[in-house]
N, C-alpha and C. Protein backbone atom coordinates (compact mmCIF):
# COMPACT_ATOMS: atom_id res chain seq x y z
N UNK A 1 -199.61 -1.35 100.35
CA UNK A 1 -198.28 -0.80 100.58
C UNK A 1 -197.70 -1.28 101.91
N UNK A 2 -198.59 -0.99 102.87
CA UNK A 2 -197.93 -1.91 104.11
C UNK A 2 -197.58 -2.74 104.20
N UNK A 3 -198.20 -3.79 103.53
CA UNK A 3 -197.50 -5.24 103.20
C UNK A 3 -195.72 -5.08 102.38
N UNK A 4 -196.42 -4.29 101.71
CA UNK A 4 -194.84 -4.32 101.20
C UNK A 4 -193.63 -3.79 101.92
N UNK A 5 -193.90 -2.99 102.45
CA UNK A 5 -193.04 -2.05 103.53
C UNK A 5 -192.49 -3.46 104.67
N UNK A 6 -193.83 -4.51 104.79
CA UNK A 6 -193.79 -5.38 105.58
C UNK A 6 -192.33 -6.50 105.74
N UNK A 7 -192.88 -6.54 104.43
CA UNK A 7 -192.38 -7.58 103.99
C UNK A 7 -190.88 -7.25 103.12
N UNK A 8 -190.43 -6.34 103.13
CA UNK A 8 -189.18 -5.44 103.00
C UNK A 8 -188.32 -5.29 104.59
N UNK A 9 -188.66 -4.99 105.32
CA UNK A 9 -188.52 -5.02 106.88
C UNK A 9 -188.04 -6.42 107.17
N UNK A 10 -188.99 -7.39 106.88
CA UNK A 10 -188.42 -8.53 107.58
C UNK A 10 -187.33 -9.16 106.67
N UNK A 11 -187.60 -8.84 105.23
CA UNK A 11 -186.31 -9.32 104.77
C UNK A 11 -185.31 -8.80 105.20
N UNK A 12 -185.06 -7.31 105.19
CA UNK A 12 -183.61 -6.81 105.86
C UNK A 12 -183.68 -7.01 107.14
N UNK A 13 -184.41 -7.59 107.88
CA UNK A 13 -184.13 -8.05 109.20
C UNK A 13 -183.62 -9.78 109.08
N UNK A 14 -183.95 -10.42 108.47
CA UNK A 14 -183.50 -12.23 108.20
C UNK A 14 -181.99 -11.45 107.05
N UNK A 15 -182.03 -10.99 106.35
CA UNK A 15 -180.44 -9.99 105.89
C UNK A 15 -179.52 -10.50 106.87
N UNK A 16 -180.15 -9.41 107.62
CA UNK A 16 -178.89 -9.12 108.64
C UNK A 16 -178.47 -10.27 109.67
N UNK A 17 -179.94 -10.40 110.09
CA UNK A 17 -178.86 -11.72 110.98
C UNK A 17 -178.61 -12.74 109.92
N UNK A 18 -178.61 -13.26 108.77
CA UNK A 18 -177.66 -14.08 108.16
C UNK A 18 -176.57 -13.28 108.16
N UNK A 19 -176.14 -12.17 108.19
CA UNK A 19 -174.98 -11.84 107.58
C UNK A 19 -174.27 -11.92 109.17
N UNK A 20 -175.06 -11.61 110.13
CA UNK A 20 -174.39 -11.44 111.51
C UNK A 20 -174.23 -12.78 111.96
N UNK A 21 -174.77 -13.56 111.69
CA UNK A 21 -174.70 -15.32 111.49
C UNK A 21 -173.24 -15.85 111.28
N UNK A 22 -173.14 -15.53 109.99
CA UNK A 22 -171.87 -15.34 108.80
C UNK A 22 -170.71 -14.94 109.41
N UNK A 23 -170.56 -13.67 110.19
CA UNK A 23 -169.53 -12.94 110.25
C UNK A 23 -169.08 -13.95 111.55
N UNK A 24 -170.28 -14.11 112.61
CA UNK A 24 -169.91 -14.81 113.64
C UNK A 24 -169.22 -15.79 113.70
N UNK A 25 -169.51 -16.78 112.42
CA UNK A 25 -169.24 -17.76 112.24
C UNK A 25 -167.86 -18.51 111.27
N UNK A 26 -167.58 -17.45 110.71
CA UNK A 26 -166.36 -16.69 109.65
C UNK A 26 -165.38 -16.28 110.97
N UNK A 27 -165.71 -15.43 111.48
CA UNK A 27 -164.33 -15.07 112.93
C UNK A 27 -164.28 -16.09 113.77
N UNK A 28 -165.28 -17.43 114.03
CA UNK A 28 -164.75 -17.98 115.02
C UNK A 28 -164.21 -18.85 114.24
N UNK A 29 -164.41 -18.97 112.72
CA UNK A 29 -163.36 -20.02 112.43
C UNK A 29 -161.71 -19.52 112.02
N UNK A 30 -161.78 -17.99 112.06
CA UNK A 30 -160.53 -17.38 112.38
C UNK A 30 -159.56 -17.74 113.49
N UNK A 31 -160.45 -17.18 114.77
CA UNK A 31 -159.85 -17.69 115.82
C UNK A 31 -159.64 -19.42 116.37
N UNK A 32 -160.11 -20.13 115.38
CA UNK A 32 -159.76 -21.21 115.32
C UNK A 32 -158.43 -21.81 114.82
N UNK A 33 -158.45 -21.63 113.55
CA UNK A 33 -157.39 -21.55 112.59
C UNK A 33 -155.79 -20.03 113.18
N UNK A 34 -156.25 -19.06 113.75
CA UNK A 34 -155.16 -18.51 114.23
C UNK A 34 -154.28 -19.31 115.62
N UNK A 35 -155.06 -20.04 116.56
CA UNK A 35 -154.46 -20.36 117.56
C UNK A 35 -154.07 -21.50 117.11
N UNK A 36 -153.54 -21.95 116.34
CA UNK A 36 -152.44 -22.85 115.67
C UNK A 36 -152.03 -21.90 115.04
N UNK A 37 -150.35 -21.24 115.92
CA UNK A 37 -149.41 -20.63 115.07
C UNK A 37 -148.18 -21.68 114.56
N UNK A 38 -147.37 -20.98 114.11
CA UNK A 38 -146.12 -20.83 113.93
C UNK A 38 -145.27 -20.59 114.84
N UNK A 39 -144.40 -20.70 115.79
CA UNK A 39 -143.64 -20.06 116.17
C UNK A 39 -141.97 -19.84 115.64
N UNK A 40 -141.21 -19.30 115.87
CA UNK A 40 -139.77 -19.25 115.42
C UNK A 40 -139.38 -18.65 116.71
N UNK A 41 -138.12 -19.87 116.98
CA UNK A 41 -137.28 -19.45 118.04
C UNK A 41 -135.93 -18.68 117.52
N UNK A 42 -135.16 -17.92 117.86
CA UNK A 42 -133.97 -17.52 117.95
C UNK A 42 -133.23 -17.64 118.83
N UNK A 43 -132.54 -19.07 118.55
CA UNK A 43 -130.99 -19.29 119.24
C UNK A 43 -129.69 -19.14 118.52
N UNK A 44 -128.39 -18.93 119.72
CA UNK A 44 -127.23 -19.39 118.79
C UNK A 44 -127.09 -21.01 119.27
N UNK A 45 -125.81 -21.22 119.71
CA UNK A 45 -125.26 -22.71 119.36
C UNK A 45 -125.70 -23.21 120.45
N UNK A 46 -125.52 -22.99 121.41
CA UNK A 46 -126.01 -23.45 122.85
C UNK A 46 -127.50 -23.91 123.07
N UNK A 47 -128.04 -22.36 122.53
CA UNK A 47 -129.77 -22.94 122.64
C UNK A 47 -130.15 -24.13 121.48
N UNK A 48 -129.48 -24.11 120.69
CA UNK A 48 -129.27 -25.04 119.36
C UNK A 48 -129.66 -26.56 120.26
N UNK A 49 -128.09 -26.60 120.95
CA UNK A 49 -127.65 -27.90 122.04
C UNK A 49 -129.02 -28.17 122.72
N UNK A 50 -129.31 -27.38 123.35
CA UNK A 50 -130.51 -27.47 124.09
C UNK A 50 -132.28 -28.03 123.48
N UNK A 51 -132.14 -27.66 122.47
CA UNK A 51 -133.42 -28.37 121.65
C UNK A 51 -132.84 -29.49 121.34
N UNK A 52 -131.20 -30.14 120.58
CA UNK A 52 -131.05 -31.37 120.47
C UNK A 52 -131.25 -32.15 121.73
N UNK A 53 -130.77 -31.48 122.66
CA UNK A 53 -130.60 -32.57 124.25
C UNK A 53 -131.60 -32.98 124.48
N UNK A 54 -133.27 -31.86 124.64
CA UNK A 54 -134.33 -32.22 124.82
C UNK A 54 -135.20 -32.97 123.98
N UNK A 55 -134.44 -33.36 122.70
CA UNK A 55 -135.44 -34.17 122.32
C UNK A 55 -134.88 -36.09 122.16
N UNK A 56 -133.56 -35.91 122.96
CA UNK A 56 -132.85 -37.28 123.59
C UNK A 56 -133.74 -38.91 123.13
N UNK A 57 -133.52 -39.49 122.63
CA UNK A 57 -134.87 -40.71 122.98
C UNK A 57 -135.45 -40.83 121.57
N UNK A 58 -135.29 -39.35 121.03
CA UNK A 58 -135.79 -39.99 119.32
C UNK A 58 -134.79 -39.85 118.23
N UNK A 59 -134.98 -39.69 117.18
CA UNK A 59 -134.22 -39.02 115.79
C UNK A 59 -134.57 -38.08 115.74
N UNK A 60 -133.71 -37.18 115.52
CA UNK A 60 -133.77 -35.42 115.14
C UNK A 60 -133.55 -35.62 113.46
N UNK A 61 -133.93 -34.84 113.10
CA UNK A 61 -134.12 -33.97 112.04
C UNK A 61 -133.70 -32.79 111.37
N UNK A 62 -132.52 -32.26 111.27
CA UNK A 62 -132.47 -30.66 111.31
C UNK A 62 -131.81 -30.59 109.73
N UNK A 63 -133.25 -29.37 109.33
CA UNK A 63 -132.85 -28.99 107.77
C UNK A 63 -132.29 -27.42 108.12
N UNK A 64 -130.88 -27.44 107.72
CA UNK A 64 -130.79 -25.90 107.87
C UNK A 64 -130.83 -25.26 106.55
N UNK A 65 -131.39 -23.94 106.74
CA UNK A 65 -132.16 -23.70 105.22
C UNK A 65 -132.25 -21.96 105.18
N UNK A 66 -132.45 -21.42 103.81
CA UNK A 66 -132.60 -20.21 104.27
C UNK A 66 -133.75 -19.61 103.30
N UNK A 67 -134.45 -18.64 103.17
CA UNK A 67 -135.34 -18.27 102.20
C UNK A 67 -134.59 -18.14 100.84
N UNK A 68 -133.57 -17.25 101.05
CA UNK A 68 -132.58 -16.82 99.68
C UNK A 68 -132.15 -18.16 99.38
N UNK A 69 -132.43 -19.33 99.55
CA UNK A 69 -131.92 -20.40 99.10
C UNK A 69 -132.72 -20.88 98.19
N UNK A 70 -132.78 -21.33 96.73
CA UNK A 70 -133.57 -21.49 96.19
C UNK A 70 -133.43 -23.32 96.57
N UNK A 71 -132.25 -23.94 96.48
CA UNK A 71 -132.63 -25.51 96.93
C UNK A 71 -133.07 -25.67 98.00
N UNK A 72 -133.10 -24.41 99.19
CA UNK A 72 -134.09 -25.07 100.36
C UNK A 72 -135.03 -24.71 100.52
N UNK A 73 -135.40 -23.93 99.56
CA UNK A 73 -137.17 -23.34 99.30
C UNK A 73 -138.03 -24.46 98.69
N UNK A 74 -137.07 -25.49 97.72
CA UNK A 74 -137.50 -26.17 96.99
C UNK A 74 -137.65 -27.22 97.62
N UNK A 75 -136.93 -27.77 98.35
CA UNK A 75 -136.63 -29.01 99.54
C UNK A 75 -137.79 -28.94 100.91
N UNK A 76 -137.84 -27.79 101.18
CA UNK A 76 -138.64 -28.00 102.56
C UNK A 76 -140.12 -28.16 102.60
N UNK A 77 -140.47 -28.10 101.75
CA UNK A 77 -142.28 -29.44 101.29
C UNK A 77 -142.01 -30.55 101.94
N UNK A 78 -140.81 -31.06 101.13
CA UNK A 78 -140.28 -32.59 101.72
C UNK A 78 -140.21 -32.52 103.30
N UNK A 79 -139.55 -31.88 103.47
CA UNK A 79 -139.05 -31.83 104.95
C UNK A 79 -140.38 -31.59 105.87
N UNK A 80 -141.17 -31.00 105.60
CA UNK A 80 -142.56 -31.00 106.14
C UNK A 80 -143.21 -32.27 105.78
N UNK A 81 -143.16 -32.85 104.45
CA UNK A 81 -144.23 -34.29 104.59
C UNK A 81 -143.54 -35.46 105.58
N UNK A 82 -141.90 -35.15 105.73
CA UNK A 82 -141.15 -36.08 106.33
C UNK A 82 -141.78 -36.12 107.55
N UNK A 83 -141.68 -34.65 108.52
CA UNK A 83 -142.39 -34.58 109.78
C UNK A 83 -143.92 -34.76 110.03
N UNK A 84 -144.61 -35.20 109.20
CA UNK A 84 -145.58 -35.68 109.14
C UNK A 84 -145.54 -37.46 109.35
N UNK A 85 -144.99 -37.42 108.05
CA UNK A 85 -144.83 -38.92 108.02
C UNK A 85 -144.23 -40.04 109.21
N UNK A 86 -143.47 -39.20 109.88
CA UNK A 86 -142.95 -39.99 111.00
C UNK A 86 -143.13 -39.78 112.61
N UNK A 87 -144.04 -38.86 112.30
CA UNK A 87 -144.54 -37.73 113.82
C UNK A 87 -144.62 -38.83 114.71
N UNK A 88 -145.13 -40.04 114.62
CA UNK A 88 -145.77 -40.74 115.42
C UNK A 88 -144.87 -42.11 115.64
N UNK A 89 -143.86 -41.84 114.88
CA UNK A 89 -142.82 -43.04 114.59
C UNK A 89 -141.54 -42.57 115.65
N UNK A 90 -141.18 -41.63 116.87
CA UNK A 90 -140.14 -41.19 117.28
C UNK A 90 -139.60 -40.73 116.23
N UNK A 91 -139.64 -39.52 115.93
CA UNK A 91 -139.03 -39.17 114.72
C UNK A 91 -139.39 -37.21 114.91
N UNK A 92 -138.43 -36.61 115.65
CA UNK A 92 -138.71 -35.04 115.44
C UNK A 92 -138.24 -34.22 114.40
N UNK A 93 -138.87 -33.41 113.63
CA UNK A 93 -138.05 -32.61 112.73
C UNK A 93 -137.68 -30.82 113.11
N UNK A 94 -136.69 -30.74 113.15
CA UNK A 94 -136.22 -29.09 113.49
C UNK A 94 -136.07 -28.50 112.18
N UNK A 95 -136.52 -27.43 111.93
CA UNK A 95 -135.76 -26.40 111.31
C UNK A 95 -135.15 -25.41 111.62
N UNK A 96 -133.50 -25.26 111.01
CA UNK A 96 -132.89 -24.19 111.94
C UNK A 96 -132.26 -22.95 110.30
N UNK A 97 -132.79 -22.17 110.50
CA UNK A 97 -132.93 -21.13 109.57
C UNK A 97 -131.65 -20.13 109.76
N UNK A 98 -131.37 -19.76 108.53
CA UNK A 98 -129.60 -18.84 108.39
C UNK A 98 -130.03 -17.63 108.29
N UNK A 99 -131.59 -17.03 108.12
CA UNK A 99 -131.80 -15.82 107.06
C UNK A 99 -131.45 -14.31 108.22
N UNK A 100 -130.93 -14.16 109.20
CA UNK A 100 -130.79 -13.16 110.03
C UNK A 100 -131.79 -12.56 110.61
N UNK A 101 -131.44 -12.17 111.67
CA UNK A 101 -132.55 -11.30 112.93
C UNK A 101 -132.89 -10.37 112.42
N UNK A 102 -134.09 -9.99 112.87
CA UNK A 102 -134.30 -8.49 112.84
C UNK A 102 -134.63 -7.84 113.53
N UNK A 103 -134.08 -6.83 114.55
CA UNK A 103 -134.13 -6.41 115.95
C UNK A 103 -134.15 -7.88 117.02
N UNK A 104 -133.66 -8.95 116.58
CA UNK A 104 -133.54 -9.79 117.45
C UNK A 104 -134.53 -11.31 117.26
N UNK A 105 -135.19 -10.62 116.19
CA UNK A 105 -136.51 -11.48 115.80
C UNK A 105 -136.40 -12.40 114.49
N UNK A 106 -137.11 -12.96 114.23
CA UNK A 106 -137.26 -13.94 112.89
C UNK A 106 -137.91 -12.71 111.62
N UNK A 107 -137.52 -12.64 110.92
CA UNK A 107 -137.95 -11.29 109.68
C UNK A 107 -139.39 -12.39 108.95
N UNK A 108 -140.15 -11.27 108.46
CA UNK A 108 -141.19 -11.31 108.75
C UNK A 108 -141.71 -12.63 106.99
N UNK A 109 -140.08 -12.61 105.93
CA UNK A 109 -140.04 -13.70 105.33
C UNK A 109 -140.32 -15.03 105.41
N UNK A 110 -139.64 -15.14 106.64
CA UNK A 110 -139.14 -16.41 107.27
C UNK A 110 -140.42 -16.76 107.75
N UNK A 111 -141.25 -16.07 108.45
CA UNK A 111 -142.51 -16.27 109.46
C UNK A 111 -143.48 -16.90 108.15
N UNK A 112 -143.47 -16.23 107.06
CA UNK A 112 -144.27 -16.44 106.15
C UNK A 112 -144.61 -17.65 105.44
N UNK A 113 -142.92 -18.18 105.09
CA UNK A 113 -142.55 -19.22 104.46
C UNK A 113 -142.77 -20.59 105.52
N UNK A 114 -142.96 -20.32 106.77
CA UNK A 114 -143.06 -21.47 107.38
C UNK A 114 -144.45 -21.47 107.81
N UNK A 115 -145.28 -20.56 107.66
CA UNK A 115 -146.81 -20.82 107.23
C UNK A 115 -147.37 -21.25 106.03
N UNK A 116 -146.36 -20.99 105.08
CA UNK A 116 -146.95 -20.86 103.95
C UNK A 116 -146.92 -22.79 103.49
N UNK A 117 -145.59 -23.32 104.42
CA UNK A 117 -145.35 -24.55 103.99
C UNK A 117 -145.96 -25.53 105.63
N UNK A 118 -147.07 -24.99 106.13
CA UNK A 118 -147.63 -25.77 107.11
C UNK A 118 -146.23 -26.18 108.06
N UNK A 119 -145.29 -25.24 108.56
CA UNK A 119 -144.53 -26.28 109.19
C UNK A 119 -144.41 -25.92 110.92
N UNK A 120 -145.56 -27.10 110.87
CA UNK A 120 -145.70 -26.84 112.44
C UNK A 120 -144.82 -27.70 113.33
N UNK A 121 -143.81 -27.36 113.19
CA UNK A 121 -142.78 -28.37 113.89
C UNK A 121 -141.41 -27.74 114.66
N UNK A 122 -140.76 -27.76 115.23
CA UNK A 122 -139.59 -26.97 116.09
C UNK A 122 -138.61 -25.63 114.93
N UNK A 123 -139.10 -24.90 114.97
CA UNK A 123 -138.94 -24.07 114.38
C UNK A 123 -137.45 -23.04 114.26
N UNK A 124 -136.35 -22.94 113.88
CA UNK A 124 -135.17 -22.15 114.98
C UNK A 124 -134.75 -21.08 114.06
N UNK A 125 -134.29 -19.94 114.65
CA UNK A 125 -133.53 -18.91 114.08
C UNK A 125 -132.25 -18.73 114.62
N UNK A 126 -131.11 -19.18 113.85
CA UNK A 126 -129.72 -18.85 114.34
C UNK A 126 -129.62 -17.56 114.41
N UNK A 127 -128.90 -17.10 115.50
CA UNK A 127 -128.68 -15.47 116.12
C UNK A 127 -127.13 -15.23 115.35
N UNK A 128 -126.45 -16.30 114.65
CA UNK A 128 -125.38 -16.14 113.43
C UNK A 128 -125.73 -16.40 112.60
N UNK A 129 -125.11 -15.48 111.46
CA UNK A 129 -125.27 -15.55 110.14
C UNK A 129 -124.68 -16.94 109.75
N UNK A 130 -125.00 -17.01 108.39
CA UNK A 130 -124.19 -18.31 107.88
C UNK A 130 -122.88 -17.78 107.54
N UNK A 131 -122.59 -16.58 107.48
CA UNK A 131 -121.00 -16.63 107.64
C UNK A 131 -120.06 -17.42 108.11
N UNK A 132 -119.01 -17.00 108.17
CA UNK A 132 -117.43 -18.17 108.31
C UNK A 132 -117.78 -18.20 109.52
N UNK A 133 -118.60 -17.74 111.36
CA UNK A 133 -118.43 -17.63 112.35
C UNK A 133 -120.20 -18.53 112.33
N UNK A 134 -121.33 -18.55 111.84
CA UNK A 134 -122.26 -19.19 111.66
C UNK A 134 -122.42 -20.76 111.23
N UNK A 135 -121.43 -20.36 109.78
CA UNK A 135 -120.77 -21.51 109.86
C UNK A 135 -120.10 -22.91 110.59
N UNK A 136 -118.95 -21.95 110.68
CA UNK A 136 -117.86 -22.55 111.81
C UNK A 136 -118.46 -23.52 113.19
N UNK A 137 -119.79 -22.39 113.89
CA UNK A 137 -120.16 -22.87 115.48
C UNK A 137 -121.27 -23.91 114.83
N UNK A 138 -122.24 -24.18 113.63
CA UNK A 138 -123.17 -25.42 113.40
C UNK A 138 -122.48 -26.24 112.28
N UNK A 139 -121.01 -26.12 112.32
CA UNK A 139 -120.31 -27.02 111.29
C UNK A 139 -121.06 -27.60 110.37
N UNK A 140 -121.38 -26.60 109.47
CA UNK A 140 -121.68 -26.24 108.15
C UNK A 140 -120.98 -26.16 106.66
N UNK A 141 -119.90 -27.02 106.65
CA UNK A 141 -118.61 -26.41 105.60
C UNK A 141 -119.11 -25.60 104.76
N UNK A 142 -117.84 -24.65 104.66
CA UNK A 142 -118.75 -23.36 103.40
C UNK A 142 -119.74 -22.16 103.60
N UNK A 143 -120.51 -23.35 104.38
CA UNK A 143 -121.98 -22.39 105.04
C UNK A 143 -122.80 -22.77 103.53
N UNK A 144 -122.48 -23.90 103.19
CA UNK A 144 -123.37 -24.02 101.67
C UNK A 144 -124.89 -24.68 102.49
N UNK A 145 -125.82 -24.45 101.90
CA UNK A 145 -127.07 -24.57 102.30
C UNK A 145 -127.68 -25.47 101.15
N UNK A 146 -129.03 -26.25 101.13
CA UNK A 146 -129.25 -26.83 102.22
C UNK A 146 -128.40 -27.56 103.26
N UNK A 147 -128.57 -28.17 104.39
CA UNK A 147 -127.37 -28.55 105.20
C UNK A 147 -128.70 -29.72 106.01
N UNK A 148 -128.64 -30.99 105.90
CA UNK A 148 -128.64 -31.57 107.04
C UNK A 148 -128.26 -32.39 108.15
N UNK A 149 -128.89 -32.37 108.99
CA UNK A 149 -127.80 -33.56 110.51
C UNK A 149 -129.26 -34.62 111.03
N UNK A 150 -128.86 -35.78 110.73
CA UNK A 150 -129.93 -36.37 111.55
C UNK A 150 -129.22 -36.88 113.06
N UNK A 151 -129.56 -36.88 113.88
CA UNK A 151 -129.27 -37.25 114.96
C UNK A 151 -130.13 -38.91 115.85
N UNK A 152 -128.99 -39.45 116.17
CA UNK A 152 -129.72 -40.94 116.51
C UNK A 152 -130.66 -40.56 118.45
N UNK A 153 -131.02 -41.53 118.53
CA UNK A 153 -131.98 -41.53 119.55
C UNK A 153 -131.12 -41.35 120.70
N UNK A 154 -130.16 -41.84 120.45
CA UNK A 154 -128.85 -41.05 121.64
C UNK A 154 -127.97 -39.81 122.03
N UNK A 155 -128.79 -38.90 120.81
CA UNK A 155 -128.42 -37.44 121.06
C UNK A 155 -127.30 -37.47 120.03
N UNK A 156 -126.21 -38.62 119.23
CA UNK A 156 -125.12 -38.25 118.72
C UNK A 156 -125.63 -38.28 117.29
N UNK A 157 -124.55 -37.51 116.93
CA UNK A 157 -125.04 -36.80 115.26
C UNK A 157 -124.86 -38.50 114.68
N UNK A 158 -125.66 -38.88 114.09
CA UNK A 158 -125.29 -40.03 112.87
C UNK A 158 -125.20 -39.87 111.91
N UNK A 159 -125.77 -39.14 110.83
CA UNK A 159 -125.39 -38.88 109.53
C UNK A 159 -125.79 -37.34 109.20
N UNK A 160 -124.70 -36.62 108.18
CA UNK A 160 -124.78 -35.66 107.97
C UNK A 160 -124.73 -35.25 105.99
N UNK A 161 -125.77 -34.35 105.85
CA UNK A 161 -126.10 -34.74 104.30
C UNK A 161 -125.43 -33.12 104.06
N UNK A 162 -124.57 -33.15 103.60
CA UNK A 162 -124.02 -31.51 102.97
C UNK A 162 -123.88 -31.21 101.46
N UNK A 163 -124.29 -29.96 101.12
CA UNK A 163 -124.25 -29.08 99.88
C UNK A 163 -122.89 -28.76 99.62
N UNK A 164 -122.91 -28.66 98.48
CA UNK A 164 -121.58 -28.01 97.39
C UNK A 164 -121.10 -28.73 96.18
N UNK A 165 -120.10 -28.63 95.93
CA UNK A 165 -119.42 -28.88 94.72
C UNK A 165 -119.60 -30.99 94.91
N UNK A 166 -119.96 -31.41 93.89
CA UNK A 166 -120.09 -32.76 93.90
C UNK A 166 -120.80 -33.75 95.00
N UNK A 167 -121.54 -32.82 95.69
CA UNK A 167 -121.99 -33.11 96.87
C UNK A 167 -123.87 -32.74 96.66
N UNK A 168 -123.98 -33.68 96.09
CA UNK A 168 -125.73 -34.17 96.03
C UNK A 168 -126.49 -34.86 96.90
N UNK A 169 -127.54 -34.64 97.57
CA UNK A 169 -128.43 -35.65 98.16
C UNK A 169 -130.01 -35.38 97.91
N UNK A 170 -130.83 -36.19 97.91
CA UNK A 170 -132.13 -36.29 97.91
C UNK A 170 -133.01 -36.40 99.04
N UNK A 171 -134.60 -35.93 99.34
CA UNK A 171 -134.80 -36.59 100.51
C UNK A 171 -135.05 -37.89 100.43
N UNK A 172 -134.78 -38.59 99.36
CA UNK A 172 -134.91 -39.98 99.67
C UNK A 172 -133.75 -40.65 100.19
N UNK A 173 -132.54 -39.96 100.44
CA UNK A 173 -131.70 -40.03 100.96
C UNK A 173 -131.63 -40.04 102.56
N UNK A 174 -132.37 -38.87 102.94
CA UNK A 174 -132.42 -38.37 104.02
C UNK A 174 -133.40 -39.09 104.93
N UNK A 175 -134.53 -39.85 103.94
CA UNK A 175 -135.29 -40.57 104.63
C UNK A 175 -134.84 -41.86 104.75
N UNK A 176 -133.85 -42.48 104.34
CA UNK A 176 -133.59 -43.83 104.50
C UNK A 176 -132.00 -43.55 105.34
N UNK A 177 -131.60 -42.46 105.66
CA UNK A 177 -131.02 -42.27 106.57
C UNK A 177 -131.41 -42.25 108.56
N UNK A 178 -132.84 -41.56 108.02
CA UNK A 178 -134.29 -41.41 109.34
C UNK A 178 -134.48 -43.29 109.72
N UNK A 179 -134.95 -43.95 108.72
CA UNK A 179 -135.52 -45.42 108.78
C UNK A 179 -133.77 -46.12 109.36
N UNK A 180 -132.70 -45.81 109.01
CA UNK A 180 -131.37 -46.34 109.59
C UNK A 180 -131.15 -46.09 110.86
N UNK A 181 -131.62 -44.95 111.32
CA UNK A 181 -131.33 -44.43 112.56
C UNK A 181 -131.84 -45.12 113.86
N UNK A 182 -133.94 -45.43 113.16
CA UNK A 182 -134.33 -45.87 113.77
C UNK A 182 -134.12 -47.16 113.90
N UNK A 183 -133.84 -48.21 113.22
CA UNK A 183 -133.51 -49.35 113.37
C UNK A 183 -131.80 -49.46 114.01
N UNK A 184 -131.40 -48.94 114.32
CA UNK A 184 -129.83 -49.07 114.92
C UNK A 184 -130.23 -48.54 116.29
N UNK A 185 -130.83 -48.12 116.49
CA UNK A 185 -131.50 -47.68 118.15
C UNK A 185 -132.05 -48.97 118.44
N UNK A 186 -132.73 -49.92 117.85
CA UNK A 186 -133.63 -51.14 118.39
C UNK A 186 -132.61 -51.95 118.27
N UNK A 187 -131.37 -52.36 118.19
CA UNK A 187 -130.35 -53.30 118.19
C UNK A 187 -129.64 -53.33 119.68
């Protein structure tokens, strides 16, 4: 019987530290994987200016998009493989989001959807709605969504891809707009 008692003991003792092994090793790959967040900024038009100014020297990128949007729910995969694809090419991608504050913050949708689609890249929350005044200040016609602006390596808008009535684009559009940008900067 002692043997058995024995040999019961040391199994729930090799148990446990596998499992304490496990857990250790399970949370530090938590805290691995957590300190690569997400962040979301909330600006209006100014702080807007201010992420274009600072990124001077390359091509911008900006998909403005909203969750309730079903074409920019559907679109921003793309827009994430784009910022992949060119990370290393001078090539930044922004996203600047319509879906509204909440107490001042990014709602807890928005946070989700840009984890959910890996988009670790300049992140923005307009502090205006896409209303006629949201609209109006990121000249948006309509406020129809998706909406994008690529911007040349000189800070000035170069091409702008807009939604609505007869008004289609692709990202293969948007990417051979990116590859134009960059080659008119090397001239």
């Amino acid at each position: 019987m002692d043997d058995v008692q024995t040999r019961r003991r040391n199994g729930l003792k090799l148990t446990t530290a596998f499992l304490l092994v496990t857990i250790l090793v399970l949370t530090g790959l938590g805290l691995a994987q957590s300190s690569k967040t997400i962040g979301v900024r909330v600006v209006d038009k100014a702080g807007y200016d201010k992420v274009i100014a600072a990124n001077k020297g390359k091509v911008i990128v900006v998909d403005c998009w909203a969750t309730w949007c079903v074409p920019c729910r559907k679109a921003f995969p793309k827009t994430v493989e784009l910022s992949k694809a060119y990370a290393d090419k001078d090539v930044v991608v922004v996203s600047l989001c319509f879906d509204g504050t909440v107490k001042g913050q990014a709602p807890e949708p928005v946070k989700q959807f840009l984890v959910l689609n890996d988009a670790y890249f300049e992140n923005l929350l307009s502090s205006l709605d896409i209303s006629e005044e949201g609209a109006e200040a990121f000249d948006i016609p309509d406020g129809a969504l998706p909406h994008f602006k690529i911007y040349g390596k000189d800070g000035k808008l170069f091409k702008v891809f807009k939604s609505g009535e007869d008004q289609e684009f692709k990202h293969e559009d948007i990417e051979a707009a990116v590859k134009s940008a960059l080659k008119a900067q090397k001239k």
